[in-house]
N, C-alpha and C. Protein backbone atom coordinates (compact mmCIF):
# COMPACT_ATOMS: atom_id res chain seq x y z
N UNK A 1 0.86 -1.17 0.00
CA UNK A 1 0.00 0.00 0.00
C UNK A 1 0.90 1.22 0.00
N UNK A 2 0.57 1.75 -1.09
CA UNK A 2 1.74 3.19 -1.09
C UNK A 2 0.65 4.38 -0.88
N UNK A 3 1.26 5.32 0.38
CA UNK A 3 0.43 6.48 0.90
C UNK A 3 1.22 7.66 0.93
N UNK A 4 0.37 8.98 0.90
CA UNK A 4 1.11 10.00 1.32
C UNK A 4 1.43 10.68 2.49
N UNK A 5 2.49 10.31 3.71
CA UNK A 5 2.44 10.78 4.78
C UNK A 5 2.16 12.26 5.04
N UNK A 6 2.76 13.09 3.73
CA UNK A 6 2.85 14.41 3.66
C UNK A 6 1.32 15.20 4.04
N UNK A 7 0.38 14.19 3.13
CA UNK A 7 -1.19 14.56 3.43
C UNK A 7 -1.81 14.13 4.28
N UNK A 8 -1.47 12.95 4.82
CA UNK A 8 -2.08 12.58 6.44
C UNK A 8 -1.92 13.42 7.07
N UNK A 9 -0.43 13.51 6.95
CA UNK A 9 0.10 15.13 8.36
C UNK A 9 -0.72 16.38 8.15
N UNK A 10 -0.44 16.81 7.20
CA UNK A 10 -1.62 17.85 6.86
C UNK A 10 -3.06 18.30 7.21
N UNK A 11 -3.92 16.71 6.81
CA UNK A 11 -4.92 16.84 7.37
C UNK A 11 -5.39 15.54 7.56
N UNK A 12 -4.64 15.30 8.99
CA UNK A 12 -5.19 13.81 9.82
C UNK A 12 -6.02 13.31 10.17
N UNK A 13 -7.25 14.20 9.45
CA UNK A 13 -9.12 13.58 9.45
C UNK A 13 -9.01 13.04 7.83
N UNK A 14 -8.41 13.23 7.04
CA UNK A 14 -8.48 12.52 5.87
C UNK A 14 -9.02 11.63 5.06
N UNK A 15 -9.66 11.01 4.17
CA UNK A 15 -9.90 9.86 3.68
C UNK A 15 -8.70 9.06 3.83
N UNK A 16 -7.51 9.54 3.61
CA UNK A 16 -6.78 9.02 3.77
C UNK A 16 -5.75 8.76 4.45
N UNK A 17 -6.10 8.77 6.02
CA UNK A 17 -5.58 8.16 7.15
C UNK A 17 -5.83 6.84 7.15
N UNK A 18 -5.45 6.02 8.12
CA UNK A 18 -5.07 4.66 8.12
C UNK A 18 -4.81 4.37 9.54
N UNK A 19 -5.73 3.08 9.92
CA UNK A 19 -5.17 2.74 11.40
C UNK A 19 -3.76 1.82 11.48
N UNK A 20 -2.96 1.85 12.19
CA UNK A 20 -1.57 1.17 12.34
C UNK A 20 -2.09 -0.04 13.07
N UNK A 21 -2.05 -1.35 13.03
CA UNK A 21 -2.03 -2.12 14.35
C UNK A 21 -0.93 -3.12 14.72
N UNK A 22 -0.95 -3.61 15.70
CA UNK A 22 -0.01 -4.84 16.27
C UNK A 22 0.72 -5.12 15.27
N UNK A 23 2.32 -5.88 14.76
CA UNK A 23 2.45 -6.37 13.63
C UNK A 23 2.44 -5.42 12.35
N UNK A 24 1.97 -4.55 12.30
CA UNK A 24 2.07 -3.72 10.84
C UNK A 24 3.73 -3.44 10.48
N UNK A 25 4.21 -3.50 9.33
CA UNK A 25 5.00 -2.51 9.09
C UNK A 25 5.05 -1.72 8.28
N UNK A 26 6.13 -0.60 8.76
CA UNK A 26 6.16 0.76 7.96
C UNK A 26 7.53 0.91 7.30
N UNK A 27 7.49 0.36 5.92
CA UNK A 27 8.75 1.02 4.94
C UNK A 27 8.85 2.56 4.95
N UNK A 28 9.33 3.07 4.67
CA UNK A 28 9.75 4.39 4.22
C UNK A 28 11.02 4.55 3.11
N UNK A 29 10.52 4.64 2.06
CA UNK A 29 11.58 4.28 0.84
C UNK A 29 12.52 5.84 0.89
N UNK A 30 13.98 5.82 0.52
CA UNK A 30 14.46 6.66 0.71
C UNK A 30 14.27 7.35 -0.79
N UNK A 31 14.78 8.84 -0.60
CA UNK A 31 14.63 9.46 -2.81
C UNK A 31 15.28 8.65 -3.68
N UNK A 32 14.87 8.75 -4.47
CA UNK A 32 15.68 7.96 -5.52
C UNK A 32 16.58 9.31 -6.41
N UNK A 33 16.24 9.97 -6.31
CA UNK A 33 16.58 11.11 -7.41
C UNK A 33 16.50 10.63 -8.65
N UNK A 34 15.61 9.57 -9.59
CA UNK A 34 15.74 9.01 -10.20
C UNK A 34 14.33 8.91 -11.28
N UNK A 35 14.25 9.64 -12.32
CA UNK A 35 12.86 9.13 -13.38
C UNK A 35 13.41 8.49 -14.11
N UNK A 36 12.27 6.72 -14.21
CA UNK A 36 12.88 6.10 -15.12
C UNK A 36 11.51 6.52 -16.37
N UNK A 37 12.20 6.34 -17.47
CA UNK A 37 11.48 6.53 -18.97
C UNK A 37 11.87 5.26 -19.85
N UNK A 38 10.45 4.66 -19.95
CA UNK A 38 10.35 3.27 -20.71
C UNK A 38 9.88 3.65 -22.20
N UNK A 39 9.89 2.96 -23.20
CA UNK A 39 9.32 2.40 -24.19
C UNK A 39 9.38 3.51 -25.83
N UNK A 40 8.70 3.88 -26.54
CA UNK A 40 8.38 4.86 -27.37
C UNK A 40 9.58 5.94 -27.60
N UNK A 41 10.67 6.39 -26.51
CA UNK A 41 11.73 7.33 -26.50
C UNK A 41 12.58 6.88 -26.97
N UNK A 42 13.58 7.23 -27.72
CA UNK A 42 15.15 7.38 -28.63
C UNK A 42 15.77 6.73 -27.25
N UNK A 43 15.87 6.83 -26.18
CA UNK A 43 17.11 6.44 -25.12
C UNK A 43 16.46 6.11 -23.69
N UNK A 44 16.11 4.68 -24.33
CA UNK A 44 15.05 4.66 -22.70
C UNK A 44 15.99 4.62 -21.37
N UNK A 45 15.23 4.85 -20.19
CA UNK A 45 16.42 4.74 -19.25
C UNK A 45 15.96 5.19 -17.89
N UNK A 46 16.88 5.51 -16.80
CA UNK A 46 17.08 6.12 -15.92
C UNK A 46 17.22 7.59 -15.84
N UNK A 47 16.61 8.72 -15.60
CA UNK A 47 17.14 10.27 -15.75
C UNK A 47 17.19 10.62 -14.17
N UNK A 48 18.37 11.61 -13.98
CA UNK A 48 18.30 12.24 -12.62
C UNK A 48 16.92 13.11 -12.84
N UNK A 49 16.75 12.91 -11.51
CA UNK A 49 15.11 14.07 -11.15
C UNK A 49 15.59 15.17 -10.97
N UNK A 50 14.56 16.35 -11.62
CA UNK A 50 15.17 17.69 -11.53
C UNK A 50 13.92 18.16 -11.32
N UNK A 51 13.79 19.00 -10.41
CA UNK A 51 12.44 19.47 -9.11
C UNK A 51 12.13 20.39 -10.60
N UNK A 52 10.89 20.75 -10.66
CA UNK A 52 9.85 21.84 -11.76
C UNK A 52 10.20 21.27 -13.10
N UNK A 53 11.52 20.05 -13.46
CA UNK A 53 11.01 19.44 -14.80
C UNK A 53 9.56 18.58 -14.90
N UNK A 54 8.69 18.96 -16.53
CA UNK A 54 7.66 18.70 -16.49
C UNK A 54 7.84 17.21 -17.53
N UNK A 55 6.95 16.60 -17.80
CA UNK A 55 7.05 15.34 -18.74
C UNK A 55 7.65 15.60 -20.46
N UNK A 56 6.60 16.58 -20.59
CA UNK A 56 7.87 16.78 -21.87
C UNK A 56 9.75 17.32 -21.75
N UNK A 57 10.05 17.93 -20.90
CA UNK A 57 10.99 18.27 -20.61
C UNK A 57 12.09 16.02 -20.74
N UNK A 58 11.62 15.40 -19.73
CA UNK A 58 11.82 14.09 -19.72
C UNK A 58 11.62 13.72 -21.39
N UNK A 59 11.24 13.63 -21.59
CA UNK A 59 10.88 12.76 -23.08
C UNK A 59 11.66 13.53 -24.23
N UNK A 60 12.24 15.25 -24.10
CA UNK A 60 13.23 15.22 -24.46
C UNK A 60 14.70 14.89 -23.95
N UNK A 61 14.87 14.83 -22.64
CA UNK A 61 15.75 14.31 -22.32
C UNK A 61 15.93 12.83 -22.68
N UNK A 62 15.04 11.88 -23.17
CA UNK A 62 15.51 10.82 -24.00
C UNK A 62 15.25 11.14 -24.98
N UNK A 63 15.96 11.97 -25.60
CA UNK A 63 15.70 12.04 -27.16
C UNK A 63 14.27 12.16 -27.63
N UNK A 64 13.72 12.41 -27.31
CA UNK A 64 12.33 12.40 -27.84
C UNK A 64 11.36 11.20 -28.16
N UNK A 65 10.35 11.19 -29.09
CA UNK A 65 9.74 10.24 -29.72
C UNK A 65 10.07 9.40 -30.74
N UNK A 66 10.16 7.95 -30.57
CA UNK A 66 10.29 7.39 -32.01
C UNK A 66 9.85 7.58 -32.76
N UNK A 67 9.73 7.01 -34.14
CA UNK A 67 9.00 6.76 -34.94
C UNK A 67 7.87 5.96 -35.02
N UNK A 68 7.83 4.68 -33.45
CA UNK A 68 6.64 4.02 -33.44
C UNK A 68 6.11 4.69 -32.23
N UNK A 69 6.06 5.31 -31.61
CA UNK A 69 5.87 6.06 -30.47
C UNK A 69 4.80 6.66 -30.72
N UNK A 70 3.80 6.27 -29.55
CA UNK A 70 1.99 6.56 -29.05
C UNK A 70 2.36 7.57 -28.30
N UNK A 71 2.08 8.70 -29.09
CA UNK A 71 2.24 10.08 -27.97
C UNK A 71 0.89 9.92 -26.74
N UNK A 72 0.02 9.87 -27.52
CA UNK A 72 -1.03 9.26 -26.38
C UNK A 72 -1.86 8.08 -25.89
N UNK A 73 -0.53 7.09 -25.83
CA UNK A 73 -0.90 6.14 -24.55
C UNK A 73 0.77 6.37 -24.54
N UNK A 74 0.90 7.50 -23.59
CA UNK A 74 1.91 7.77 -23.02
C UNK A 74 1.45 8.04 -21.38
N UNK A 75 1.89 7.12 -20.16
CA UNK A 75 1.18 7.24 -18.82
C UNK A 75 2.45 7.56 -17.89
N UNK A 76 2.29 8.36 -16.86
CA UNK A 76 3.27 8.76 -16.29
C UNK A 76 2.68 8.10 -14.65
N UNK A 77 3.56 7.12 -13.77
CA UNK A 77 3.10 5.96 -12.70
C UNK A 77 3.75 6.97 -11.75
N UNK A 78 3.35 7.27 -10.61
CA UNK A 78 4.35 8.21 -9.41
C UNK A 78 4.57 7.41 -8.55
N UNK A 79 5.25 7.60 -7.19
CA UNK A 79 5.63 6.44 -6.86
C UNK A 79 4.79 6.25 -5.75
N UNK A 80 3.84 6.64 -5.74
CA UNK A 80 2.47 6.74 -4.59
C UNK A 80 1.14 5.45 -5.45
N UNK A 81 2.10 5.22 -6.39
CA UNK A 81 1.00 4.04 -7.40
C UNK A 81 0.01 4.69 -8.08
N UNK A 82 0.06 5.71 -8.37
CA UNK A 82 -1.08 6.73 -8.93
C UNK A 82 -0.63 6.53 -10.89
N UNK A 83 -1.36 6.54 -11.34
CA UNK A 83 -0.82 6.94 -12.54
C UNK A 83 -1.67 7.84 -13.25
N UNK A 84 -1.77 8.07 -14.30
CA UNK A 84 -2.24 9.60 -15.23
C UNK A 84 -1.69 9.61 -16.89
N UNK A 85 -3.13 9.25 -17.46
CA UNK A 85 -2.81 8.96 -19.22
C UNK A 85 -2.67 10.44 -19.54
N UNK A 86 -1.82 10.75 -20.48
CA UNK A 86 -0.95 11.63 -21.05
C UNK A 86 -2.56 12.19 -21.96
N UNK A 87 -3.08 13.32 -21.82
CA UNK A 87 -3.67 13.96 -23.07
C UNK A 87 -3.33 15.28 -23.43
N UNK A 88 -4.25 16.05 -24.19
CA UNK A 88 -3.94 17.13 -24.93
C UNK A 88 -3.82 17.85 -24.00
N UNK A 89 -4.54 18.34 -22.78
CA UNK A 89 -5.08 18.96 -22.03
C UNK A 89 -3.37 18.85 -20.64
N UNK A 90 -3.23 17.92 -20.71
CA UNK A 90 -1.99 17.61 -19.44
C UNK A 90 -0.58 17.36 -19.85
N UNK A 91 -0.59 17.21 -21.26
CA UNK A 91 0.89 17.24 -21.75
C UNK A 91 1.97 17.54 -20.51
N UNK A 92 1.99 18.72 -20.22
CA UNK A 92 3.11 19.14 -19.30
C UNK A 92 2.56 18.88 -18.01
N UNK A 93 2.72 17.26 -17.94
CA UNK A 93 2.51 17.13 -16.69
C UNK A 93 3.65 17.40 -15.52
N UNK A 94 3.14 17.02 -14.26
CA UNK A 94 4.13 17.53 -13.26
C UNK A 94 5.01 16.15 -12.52
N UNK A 95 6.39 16.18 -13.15
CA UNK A 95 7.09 14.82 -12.90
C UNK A 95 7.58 14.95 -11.26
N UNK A 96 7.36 13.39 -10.16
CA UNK A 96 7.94 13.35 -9.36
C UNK A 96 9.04 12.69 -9.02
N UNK A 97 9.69 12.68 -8.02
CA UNK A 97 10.92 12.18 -7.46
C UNK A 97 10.26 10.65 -7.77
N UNK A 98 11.10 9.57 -8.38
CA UNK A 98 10.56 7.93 -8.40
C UNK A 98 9.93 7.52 -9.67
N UNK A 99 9.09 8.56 -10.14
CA UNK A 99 8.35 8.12 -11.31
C UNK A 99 8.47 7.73 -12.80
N UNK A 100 7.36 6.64 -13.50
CA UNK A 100 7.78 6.01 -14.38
C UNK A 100 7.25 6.51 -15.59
N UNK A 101 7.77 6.67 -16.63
CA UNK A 101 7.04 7.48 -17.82
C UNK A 101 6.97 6.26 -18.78
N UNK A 102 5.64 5.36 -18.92
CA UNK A 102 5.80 4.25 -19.75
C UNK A 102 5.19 5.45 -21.51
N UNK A 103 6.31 5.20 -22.88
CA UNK A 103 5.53 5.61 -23.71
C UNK A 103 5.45 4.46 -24.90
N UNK A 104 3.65 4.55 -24.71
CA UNK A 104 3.37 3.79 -25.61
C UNK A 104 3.94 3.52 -27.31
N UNK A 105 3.68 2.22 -27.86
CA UNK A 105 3.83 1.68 -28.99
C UNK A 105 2.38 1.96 -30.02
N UNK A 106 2.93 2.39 -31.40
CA UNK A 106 1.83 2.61 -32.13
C UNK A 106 1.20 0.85 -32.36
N UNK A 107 1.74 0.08 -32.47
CA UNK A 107 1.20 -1.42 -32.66
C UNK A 107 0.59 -1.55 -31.25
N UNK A 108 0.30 -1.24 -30.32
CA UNK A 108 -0.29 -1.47 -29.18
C UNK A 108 -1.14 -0.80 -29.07
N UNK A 109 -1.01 0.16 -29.77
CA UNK A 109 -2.95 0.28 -29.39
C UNK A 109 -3.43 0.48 -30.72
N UNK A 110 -4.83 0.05 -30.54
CA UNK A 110 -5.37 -0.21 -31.48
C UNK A 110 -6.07 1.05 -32.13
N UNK A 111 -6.26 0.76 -33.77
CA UNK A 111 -6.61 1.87 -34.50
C UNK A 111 -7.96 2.08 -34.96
N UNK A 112 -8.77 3.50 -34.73
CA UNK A 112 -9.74 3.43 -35.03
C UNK A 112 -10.24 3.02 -36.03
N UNK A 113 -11.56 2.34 -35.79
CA UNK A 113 -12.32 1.44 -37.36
C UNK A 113 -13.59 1.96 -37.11
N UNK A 114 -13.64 2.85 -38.65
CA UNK A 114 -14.91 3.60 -38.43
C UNK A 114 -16.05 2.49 -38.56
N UNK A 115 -15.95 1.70 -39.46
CA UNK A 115 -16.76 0.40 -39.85
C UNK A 115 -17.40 -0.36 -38.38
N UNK A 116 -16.20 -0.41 -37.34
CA UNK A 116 -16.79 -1.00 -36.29
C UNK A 116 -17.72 0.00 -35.30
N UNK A 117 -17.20 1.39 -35.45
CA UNK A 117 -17.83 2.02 -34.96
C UNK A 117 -19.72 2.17 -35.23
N UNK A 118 -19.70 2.66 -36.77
CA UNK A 118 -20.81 2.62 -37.21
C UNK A 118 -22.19 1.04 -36.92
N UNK A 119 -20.96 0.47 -36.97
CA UNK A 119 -21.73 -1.57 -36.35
C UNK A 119 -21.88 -1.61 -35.50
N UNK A 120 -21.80 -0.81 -34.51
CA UNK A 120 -21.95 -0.69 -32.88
C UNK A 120 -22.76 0.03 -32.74
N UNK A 121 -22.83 1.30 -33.47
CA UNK A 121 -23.86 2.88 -33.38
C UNK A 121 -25.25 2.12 -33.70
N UNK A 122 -25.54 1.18 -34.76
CA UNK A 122 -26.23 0.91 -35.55
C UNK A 122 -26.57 -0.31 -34.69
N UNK A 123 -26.46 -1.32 -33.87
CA UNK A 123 -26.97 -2.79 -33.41
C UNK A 123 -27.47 -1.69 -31.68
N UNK A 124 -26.61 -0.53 -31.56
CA UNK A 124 -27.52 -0.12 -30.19
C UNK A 124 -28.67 0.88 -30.36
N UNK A 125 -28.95 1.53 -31.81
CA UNK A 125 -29.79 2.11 -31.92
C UNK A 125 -31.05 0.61 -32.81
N UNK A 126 -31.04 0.13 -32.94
CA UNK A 126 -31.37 -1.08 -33.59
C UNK A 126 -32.46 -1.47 -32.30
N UNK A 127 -31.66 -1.93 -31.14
CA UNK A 127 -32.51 -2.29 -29.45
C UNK A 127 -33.19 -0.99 -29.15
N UNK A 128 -32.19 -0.14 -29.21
CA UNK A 128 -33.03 1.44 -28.44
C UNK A 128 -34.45 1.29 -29.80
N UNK A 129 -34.68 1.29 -30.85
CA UNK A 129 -35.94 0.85 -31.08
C UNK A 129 -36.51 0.29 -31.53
N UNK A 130 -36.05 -1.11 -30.96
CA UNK A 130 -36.72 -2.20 -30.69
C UNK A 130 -37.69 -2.11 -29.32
N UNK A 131 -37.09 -1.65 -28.24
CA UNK A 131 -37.58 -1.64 -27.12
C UNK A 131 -38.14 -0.47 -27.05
N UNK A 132 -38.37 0.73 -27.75
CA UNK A 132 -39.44 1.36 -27.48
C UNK A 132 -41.05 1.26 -28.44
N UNK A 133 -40.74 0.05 -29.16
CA UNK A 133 -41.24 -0.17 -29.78
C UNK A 133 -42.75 -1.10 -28.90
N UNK A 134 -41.73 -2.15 -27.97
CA UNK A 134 -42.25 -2.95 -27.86
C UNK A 134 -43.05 -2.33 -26.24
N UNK A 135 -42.53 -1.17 -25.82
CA UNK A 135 -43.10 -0.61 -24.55
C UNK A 135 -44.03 0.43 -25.28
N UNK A 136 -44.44 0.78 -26.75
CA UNK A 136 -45.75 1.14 -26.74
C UNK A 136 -46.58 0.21 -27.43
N UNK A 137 -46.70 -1.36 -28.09
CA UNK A 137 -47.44 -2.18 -28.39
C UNK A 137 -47.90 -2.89 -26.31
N UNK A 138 -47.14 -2.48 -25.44
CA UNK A 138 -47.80 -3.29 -24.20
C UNK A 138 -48.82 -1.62 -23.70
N UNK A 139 -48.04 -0.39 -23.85
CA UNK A 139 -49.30 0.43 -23.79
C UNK A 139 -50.07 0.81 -24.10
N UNK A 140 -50.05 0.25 -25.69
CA UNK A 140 -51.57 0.27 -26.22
C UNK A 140 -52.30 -0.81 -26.12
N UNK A 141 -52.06 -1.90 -25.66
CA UNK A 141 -53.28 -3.32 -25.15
C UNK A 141 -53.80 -3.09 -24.45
């Protein structure tokens, strides 16, 4: 179970307080000074942590994007177990001390098919009236 002591202390009525009992133990992992960056980047690896670098800042520090590289299924894991999918809106996300920047593969995720889309739009509007069909043949008997 990974927690934030920083916010218990803060405010120790919390959702996220926690009772200690008999037998428990308490790790306390020391800094790592350390972001690792997996997959999709020119130089995957280990980077020293540098306090106010943001995720793109990291992803040029490995060289950037491949050529098979999913800019978005790009997820950044903190070391509180939290993670956070990369979109338009959060690009510059906020990197912490520990954290993992997995960037996705264009062969891994899958590509939109308008065909399946429309086969899906079309078999749920198909029930949607079917079934209102069949709830005004029982209110008109």
């Amino acid at each position: 179970m990974s927690i934030s002591f920083e916010k218990i202390i803060k405010r120790p009525r919390s959702k996220m307080n926690f009772v200690v009992q008999g037998g428990d133990i308490i790790n306390i992992g020391s800094k790592l000074n350390i972001v690792k960056i997996s997959g999709g980047v020119n130089s995957p690896g280990n980077y020293q942590y540098i306090r106010g670098e943001k995720l793109d800042d990291y992803i040029n520090m490995a060289g950037g994007f491949t050529e098979e590289a999913s800019k978005w299924s790009t997820y950044v894991i903190y070391p509180n177990g939290q993670s956070k999918k990369v979109n338009v809106l959060n690009y510059s996300l906020k990197i912490e001390d520990g954290s993992l920047i997995k960037v996705g593969l264009k062969d891994e995720t899958e590509p939109f098919s308008f065909t399946t889309y429309v086969t899906n739009l079309t078999s749920i509007y198909a029930d949607f009236t079917q079934a209102v069909l069949m709830m005004k043949l029982l209110l008109d008997s």
